[in-house]
C-alpha atoms as a PDB file:
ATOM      1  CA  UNK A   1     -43.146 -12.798  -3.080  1.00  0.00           C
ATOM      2  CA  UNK A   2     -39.696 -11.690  -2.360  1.00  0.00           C
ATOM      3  CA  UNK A   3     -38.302  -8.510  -4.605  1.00  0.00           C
ATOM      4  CA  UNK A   4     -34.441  -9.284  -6.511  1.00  0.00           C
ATOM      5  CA  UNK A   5     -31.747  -7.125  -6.743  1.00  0.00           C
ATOM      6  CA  UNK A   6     -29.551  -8.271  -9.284  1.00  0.00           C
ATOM      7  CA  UNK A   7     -26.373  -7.821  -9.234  1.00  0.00           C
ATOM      8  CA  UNK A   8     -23.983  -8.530 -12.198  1.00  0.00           C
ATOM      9  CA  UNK A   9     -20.435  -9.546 -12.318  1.00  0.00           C
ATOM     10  CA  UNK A  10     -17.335  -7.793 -13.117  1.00  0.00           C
ATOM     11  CA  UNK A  11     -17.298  -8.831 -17.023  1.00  0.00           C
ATOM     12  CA  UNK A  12     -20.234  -9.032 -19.504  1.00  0.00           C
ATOM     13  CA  UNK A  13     -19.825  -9.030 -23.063  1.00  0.00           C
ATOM     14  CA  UNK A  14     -21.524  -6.441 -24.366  1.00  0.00           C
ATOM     15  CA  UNK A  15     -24.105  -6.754 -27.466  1.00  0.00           C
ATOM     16  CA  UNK A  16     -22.487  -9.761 -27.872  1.00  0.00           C
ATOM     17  CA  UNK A  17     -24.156 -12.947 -26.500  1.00  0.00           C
ATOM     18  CA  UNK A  18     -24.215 -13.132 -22.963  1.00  0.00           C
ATOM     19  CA  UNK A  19     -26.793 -13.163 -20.326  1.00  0.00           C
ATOM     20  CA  UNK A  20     -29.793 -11.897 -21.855  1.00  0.00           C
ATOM     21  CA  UNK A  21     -32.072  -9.760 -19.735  1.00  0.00           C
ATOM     22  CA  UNK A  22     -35.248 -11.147 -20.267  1.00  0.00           C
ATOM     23  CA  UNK A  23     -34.195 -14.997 -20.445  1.00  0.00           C
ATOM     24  CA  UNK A  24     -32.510 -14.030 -17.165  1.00  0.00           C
ATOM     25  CA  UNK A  25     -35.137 -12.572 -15.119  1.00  0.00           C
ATOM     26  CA  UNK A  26     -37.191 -15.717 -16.068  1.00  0.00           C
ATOM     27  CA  UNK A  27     -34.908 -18.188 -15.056  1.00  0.00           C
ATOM     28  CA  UNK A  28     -34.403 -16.001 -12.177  1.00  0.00           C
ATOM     29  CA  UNK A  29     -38.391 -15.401 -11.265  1.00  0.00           C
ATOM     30  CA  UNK A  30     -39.168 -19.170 -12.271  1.00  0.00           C
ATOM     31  CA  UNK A  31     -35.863 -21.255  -9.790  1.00  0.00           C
ATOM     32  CA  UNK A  32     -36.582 -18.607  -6.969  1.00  0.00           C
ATOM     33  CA  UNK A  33     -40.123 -17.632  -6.716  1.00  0.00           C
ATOM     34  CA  UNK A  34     -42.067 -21.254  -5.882  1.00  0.00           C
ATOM     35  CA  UNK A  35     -45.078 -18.964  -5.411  1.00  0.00           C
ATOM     36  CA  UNK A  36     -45.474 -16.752  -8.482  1.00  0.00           C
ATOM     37  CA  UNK A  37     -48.688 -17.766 -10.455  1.00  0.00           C
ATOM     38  CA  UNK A  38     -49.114 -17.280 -13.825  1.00  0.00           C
ATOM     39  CA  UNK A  39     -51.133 -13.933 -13.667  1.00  0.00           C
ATOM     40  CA  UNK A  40     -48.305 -12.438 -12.307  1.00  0.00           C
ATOM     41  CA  UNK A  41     -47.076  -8.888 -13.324  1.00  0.00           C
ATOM     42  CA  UNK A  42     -43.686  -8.246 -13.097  1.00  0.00           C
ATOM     43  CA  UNK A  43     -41.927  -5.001 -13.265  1.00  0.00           C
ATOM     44  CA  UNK A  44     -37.895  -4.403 -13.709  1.00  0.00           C
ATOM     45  CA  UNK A  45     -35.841  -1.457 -13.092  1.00  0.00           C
ATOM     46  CA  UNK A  46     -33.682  -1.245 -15.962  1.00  0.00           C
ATOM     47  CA  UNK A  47     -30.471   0.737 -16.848  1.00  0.00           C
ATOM     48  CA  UNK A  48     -30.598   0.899 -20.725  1.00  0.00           C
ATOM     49  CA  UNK A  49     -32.898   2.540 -22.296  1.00  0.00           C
ATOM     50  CA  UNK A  50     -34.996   1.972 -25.489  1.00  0.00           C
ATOM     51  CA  UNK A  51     -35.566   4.403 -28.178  1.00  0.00           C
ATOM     52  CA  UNK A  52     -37.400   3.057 -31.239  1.00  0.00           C
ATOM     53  CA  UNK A  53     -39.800   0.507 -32.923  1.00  0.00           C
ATOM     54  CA  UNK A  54     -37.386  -0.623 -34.904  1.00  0.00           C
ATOM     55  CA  UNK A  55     -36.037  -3.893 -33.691  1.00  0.00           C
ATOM     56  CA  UNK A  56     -32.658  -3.327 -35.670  1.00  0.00           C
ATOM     57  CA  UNK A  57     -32.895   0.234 -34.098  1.00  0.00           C
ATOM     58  CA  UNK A  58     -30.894  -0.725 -31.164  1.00  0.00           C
ATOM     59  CA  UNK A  59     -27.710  -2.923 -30.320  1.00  0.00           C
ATOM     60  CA  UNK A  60     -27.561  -3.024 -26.482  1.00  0.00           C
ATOM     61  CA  UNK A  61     -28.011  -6.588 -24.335  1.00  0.00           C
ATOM     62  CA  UNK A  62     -31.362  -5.543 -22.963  1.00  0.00           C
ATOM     63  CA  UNK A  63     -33.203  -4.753 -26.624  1.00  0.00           C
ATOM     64  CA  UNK A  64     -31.714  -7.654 -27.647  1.00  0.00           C
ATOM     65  CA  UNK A  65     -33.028  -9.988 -25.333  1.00  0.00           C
ATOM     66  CA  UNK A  66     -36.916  -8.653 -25.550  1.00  0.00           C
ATOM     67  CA  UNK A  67     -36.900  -8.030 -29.047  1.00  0.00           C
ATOM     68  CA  UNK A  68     -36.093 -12.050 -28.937  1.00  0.00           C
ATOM     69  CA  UNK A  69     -38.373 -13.030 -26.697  1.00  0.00           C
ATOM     70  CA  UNK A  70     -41.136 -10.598 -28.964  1.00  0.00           C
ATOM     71  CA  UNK A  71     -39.953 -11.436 -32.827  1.00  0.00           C
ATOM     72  CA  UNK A  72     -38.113 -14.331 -32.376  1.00  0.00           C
ATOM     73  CA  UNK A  73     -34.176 -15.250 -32.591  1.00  0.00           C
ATOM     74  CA  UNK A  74     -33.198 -18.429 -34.603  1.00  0.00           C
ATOM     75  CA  UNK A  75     -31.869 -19.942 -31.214  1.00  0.00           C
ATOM     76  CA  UNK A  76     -30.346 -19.459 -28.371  1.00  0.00           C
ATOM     77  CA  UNK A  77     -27.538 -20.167 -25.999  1.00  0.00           C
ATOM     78  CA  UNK A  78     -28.205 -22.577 -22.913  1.00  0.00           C
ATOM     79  CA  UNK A  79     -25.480 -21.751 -19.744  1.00  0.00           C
ATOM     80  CA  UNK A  80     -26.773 -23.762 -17.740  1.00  0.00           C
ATOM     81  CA  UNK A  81     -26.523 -26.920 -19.884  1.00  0.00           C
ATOM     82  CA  UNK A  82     -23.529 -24.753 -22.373  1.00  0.00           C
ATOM     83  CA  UNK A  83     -24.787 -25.678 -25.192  1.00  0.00           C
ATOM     84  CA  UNK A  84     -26.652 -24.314 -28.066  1.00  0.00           C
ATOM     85  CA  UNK A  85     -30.715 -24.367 -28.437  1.00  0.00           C
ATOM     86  CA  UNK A  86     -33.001 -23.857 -31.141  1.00  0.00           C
ATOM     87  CA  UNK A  87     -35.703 -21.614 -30.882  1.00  0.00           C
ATOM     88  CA  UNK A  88     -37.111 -20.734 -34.455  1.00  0.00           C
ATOM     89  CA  UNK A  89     -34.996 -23.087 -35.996  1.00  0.00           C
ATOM     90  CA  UNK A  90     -35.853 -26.358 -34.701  1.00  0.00           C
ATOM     91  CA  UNK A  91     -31.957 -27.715 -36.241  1.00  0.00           C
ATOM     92  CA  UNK A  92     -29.057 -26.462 -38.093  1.00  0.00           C
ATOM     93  CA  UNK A  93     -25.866 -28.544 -39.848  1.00  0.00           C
ATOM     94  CA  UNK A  94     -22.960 -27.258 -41.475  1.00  0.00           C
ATOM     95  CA  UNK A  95     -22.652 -28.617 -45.281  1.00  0.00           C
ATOM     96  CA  UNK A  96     -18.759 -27.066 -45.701  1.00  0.00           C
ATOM     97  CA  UNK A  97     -16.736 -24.449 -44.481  1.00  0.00           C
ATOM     98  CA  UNK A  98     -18.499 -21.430 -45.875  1.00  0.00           C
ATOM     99  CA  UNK A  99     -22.180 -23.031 -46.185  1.00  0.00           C
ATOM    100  CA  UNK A 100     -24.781 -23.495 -43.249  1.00  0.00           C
ATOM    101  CA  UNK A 101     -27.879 -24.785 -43.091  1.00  0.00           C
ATOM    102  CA  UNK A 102     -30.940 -24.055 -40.746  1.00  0.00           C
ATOM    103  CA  UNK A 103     -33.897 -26.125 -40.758  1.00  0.00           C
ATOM    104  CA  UNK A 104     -37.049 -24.041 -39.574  1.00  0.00           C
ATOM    105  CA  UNK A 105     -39.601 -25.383 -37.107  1.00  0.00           C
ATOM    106  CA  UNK A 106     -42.745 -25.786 -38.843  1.00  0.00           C
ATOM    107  CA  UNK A 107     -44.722 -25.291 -36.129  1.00  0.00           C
ATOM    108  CA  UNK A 108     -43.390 -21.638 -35.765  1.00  0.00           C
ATOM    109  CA  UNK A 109     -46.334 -18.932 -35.989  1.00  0.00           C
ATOM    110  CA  UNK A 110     -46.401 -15.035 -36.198  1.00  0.00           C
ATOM    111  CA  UNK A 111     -48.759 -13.619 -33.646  1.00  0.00           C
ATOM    112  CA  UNK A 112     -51.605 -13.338 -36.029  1.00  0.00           C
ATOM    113  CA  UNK A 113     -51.367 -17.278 -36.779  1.00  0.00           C
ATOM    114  CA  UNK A 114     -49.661 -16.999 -40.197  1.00  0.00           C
ATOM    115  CA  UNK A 115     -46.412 -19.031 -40.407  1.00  0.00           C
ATOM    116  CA  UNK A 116     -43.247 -17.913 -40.454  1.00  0.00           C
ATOM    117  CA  UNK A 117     -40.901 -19.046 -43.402  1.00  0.00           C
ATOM    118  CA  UNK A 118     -37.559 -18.793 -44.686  1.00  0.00           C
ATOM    119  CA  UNK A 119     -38.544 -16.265 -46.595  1.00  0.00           C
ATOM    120  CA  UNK A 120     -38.865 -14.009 -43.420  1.00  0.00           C
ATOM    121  CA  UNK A 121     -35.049 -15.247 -42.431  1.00  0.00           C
ATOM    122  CA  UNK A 122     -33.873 -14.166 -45.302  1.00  0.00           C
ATOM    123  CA  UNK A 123     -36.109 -10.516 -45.397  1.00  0.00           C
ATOM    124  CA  UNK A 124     -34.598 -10.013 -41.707  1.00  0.00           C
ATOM    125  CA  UNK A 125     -31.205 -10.614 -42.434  1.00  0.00           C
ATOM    126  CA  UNK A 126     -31.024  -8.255 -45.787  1.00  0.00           C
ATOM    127  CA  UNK A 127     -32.930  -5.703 -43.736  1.00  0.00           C
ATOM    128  CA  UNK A 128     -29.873  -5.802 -40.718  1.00  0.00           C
ATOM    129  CA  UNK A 129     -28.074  -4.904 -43.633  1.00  0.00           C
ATOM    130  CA  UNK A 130     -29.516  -2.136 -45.173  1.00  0.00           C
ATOM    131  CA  UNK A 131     -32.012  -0.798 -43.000  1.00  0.00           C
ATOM    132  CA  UNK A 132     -30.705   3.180 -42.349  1.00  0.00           C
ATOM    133  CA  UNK A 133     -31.464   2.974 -39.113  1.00  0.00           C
ATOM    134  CA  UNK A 134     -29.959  -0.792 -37.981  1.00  0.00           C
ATOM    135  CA  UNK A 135     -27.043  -0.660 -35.667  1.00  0.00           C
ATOM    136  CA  UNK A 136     -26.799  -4.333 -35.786  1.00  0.00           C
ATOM    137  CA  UNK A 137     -24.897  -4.845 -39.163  1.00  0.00           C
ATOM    138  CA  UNK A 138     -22.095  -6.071 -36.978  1.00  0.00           C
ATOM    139  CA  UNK A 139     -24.006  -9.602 -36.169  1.00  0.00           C
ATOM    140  CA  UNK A 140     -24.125 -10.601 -39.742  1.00  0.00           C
ATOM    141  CA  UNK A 141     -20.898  -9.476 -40.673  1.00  0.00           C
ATOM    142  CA  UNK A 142     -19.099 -12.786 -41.475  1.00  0.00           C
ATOM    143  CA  UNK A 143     -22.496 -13.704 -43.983  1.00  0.00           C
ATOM    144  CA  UNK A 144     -21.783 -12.930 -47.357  1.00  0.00           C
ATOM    145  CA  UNK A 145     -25.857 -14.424 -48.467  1.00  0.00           C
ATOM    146  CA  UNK A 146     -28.176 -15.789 -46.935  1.00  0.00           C
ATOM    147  CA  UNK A 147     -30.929 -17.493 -49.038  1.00  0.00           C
ATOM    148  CA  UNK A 148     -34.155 -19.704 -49.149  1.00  0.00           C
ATOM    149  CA  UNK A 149     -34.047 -22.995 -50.102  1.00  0.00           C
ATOM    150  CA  UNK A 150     -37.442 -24.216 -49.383  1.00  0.00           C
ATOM    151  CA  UNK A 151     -40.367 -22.965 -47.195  1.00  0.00           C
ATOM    152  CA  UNK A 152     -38.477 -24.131 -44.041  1.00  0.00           C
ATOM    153  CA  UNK A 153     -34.401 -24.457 -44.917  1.00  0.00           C
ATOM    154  CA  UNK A 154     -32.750 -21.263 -44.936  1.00  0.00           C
ATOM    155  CA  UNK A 155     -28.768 -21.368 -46.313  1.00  0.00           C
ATOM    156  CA  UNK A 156     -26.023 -18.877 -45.105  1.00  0.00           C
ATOM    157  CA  UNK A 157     -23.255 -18.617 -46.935  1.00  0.00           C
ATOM    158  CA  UNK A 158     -20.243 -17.255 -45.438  1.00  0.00           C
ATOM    159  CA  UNK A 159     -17.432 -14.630 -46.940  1.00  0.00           C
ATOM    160  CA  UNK A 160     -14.899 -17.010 -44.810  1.00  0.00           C
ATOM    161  CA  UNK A 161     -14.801 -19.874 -42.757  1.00  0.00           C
ATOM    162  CA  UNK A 162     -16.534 -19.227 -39.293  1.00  0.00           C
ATOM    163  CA  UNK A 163     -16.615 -21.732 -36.800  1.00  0.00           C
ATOM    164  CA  UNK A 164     -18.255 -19.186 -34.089  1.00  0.00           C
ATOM    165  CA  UNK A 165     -20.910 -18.576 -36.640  1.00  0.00           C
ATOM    166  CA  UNK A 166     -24.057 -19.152 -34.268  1.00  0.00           C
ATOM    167  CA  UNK A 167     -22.436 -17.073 -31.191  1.00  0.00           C
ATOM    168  CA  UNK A 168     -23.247 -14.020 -34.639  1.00  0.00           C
ATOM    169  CA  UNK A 169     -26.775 -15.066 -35.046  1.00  0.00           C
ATOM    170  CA  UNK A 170     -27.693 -16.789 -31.899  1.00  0.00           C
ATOM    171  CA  UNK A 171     -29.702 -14.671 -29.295  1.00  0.00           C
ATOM    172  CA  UNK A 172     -28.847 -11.485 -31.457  1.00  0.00           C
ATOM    173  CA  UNK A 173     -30.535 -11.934 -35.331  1.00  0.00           C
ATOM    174  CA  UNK A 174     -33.954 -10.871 -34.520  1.00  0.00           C
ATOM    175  CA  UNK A 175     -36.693 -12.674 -37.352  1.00  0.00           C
ATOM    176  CA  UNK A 176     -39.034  -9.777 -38.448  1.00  0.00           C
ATOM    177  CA  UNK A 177     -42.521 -10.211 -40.985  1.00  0.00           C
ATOM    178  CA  UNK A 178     -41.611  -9.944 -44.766  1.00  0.00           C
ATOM    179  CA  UNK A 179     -45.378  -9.822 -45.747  1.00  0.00           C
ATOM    180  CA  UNK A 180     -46.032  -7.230 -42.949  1.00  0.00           C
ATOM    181  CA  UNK A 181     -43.079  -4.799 -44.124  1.00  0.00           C
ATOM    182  CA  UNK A 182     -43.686  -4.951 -47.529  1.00  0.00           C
ATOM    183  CA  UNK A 183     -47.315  -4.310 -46.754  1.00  0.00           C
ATOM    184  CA  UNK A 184     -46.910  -0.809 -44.758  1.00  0.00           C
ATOM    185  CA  UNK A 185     -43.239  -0.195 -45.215  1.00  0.00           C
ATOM    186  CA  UNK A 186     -40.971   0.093 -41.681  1.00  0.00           C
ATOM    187  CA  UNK A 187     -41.906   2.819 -40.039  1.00  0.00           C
ATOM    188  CA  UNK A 188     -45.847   1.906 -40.099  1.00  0.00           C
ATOM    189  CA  UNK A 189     -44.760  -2.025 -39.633  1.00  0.00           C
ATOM    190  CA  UNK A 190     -42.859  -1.417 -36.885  1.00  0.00           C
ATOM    191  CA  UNK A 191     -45.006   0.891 -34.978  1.00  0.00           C
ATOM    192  CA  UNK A 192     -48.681   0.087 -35.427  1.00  0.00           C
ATOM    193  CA  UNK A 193     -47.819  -4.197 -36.336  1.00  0.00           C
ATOM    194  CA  UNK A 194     -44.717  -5.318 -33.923  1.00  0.00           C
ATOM    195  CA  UNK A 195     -46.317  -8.617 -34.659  1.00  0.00           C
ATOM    196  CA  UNK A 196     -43.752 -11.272 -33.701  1.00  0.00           C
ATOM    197  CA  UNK A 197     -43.053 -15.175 -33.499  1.00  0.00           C
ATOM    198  CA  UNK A 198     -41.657 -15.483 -29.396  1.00  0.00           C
ATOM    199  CA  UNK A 199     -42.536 -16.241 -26.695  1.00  0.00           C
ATOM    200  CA  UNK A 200     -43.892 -13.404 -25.584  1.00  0.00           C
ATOM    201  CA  UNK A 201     -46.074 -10.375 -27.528  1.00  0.00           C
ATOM    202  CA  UNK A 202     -45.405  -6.824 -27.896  1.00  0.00           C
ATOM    203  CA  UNK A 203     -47.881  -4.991 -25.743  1.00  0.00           C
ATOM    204  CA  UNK A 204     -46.700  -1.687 -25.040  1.00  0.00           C
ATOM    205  CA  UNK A 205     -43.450   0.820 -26.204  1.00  0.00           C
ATOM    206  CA  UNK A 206     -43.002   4.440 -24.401  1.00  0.00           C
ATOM    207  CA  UNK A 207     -39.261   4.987 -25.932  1.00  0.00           C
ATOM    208  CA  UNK A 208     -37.667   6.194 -22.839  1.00  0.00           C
ATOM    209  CA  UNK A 209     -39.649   5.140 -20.355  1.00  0.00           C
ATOM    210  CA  UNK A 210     -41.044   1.679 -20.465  1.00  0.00           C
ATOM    211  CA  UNK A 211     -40.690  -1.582 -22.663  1.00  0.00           C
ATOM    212  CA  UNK A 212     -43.824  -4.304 -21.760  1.00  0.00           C
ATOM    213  CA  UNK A 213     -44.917  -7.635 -23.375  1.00  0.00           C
ATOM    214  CA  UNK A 214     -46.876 -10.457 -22.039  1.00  0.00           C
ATOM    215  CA  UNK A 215     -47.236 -13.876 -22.174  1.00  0.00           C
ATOM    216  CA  UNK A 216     -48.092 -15.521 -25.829  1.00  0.00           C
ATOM    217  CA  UNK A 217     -50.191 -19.048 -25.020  1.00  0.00           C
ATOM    218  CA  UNK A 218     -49.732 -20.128 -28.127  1.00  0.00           C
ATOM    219  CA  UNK A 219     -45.904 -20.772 -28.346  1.00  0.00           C
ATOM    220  CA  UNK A 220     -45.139 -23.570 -28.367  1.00  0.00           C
ATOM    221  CA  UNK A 221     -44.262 -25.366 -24.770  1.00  0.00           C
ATOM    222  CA  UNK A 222     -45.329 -21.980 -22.928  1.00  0.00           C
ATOM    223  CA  UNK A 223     -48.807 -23.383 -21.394  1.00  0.00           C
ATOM    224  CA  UNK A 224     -46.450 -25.616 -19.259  1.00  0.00           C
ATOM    225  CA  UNK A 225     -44.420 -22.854 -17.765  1.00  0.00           C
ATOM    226  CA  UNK A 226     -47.201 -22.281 -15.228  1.00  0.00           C
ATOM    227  CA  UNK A 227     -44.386 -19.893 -13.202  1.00  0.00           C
ATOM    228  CA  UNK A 228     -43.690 -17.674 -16.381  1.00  0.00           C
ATOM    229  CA  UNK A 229     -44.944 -13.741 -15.728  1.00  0.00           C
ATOM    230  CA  UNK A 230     -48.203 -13.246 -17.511  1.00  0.00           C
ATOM    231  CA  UNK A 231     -46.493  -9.701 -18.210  1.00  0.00           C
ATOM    232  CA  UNK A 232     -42.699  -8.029 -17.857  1.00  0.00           C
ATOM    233  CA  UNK A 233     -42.626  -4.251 -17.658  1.00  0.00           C
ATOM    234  CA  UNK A 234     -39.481  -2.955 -18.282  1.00  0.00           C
ATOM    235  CA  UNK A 235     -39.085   0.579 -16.737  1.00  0.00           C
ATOM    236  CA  UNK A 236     -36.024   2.744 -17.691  1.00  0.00           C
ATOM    237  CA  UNK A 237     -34.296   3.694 -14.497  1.00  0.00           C
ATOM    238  CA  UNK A 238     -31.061   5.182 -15.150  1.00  0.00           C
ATOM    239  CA  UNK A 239     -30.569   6.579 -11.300  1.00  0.00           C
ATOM    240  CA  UNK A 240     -29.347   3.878  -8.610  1.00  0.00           C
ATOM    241  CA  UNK A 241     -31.184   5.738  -6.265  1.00  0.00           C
ATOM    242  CA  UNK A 242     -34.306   5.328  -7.627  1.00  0.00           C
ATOM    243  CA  UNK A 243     -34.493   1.721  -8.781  1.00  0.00           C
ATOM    244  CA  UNK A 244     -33.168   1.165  -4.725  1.00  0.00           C
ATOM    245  CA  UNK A 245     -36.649   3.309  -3.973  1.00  0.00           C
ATOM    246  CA  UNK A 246     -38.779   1.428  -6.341  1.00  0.00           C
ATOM    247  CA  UNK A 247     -37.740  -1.744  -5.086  1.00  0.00           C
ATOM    248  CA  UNK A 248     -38.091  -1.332  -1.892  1.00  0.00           C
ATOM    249  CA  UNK A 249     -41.543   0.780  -1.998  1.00  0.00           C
ATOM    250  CA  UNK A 250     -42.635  -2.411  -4.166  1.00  0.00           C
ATOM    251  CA  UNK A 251     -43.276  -0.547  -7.672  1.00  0.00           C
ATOM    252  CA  UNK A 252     -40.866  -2.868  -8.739  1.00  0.00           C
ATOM    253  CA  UNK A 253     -40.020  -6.431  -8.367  1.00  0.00           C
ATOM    254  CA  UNK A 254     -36.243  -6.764  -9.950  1.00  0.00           C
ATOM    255  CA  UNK A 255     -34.017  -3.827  -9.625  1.00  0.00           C
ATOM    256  CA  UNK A 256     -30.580  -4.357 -12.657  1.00  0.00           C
ATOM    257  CA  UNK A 257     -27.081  -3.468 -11.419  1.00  0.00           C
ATOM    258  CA  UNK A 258     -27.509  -2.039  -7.422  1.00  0.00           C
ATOM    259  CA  UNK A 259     -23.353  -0.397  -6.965  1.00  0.00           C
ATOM    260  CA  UNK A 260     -22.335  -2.308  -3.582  1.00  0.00           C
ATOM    261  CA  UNK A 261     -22.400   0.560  -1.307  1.00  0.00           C
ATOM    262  CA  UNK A 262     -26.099   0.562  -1.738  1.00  0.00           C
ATOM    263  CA  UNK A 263     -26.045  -3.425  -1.198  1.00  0.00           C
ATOM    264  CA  UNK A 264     -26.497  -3.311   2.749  1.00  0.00           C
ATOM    265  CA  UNK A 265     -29.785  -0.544   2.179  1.00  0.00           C
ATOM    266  CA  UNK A 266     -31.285  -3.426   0.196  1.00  0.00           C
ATOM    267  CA  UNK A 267     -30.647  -5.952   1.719  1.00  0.00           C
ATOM    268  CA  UNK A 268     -31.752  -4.881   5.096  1.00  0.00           C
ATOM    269  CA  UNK A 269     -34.980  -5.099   3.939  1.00  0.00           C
ATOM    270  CA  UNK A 270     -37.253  -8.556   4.734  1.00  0.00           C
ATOM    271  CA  UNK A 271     -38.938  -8.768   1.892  1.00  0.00           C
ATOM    272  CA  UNK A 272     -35.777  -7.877  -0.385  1.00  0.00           C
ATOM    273  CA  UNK A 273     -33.144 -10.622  -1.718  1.00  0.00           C
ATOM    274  CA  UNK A 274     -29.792  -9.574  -3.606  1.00  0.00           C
ATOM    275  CA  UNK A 275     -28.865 -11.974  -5.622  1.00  0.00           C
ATOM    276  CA  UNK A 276     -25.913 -12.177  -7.660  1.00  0.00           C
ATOM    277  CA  UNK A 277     -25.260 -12.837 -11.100  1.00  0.00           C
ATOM    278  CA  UNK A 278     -22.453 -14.324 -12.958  1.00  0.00           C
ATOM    279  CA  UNK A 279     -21.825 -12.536 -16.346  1.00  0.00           C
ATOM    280  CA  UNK A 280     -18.943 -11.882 -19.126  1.00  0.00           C
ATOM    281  CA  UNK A 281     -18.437  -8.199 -19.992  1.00  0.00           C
ATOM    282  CA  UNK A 282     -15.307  -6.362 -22.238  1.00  0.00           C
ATOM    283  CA  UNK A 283     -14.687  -2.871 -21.357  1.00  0.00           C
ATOM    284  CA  UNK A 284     -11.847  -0.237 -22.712  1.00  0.00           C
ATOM    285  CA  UNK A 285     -11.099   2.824 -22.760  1.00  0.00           C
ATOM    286  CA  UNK A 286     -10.219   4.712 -25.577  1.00  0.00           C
ATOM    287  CA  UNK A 287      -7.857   7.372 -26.285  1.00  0.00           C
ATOM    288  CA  UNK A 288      -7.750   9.671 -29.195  1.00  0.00           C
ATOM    289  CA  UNK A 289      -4.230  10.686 -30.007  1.00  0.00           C
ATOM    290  CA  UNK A 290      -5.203  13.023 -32.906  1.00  0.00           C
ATOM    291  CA  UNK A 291      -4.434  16.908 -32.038  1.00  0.00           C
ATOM    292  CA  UNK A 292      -4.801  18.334 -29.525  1.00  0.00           C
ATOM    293  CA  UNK A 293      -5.041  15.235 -27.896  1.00  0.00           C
ATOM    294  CA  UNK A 294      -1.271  14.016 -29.123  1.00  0.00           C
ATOM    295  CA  UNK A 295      -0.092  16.773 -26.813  1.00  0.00           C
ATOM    296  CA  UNK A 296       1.229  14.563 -23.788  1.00  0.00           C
ATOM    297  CA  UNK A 297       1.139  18.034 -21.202  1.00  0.00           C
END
């Protein structure tokens, strides 16, 4: 199997929703890897690193996208087809200007086989907001409520019109357990039960070194995605240098953001591919014009 280099674009959007790692490196492993089976382990030099158990903990593009693929987002945003997707919520309509409504796949399970409910929408998004430690408050700032109409319809109420509503919640409004946080409280549910509703299952956190999950059989439409890794480890590798190394020495299969004079080292190897990435990203630079910065010498 070849190893990737990825290599992003000039502009991503940054914790807001753009290419998501881990939905990525699928698509990536699944179009160009005709040979990957499904025991497969696949590891992936990363550049941002992870620091807590707390899902909320953390508001960079990488967390985001695992702790998806782990917990569960309410949907997701298709580029290939540009469009919208449901993921936990199975459909969503828009009753006025200030009131939206998400119907809940009923067929959506925690890890441990209980079913997820509104209820757990509704937990999530009043913990975003008042967890101590959630750096995500930003993605539900438009939502005045949000509230449970029934087991599986879950109503946001808006302080505003907001027509971009799902590019807030999409991809980046991670669905945690209600029964398991009231149970042992955050720090214990978080740590010792990082049971989620994706995809994929937490297997392993090292904060600051490695992220891993594997692959959960049981959600839905995942048997058929014979070509999906059995198990991503994510390995924190803030020096170019050494994901280059790591790559090419094989300890790991996808190296994130290669700088282009390192480009012709990687891609004079055989077995390596570069492969370029299209994605949006804002950057600025701020100044701070109180004293003594005001002082123009």
């Amino acid at each position: 199997m070849h190893r990737f280099r990825c290599n992003g674009g000039s502009m991503k959007r940054y914790c807001s929703k753009a290419l998501f790692v881990v939905s990525l490196l699928l698509a990536l492993l699944v179009v160009t890897s005709p040979g990957l089976n499904a025991q497969s382990r696949v590891a992936i030099g990363v550049t941002e690193t992870m620091e807590t158990f707390n899902p909320y903990g953390d508001s960079v593009s990488l967390l985001y996208g695992i702790w998806c693929q782990v917990m569960g987002c309410l949907g997701t945003f298709d580029f290939d087809k540009g469009e919208y997707g449901g993921m936990l919520a199975e459909r969503w309509e828009v009753k006025d200007p200030n009131t939206w409504i998400f119907h809940l796949r009923k067929d959506a399970r925690w890890h441990d086989g209980s079913p997820l409910t509104a209820d757990d929408v509704v937990h999530s998004f009043n913990r975003v907001r008042k967890d101590p430690q959630s750096k995500q408050t930003q993605n539900i700032a438009p939502i005045a409520s949000a509230s449970a109409i029934d087991k599986y319809t879950v109503r946001f109420t808006t302080k505003e019109p907001t027509a971009p509503l799902l590019e807030y919640l999409f991809d980046r409004f991670i669905i945690t357990n209600r029964t398991l946080y009231e149970k042992y409280g955050p720090e214990v549910a978080d740590r010792k039960y990082p049971i989620g509703a994706g995809p994929y299952k937490f297997k392993e956190l090292i904060p600051g070194q490695r992220f891993v999950i594997t692959k959960n059989l049981d959600y839905p439409g995942m048997k058929q995605l014979k070509q999906a890794p059995d198990e991503l480890i994510f390995r924190v590798m803030r020096e170019e240098e050494q994901r280059v190394t790591a790559l090419l020495n094989g300890e790991i299969k996808i190296a994130q953001f290669i700088p282009p004079h390192l480009r012709k080292r990687v891609e004079g190897d055989p077995n390596a591919k570069a492969t370029t990435v299209d994605s949006v990203e804002i950057m600025f630079l701020a100044m701070q014009p109180k004293p003594p910065f005001d002082n123009h010498q």
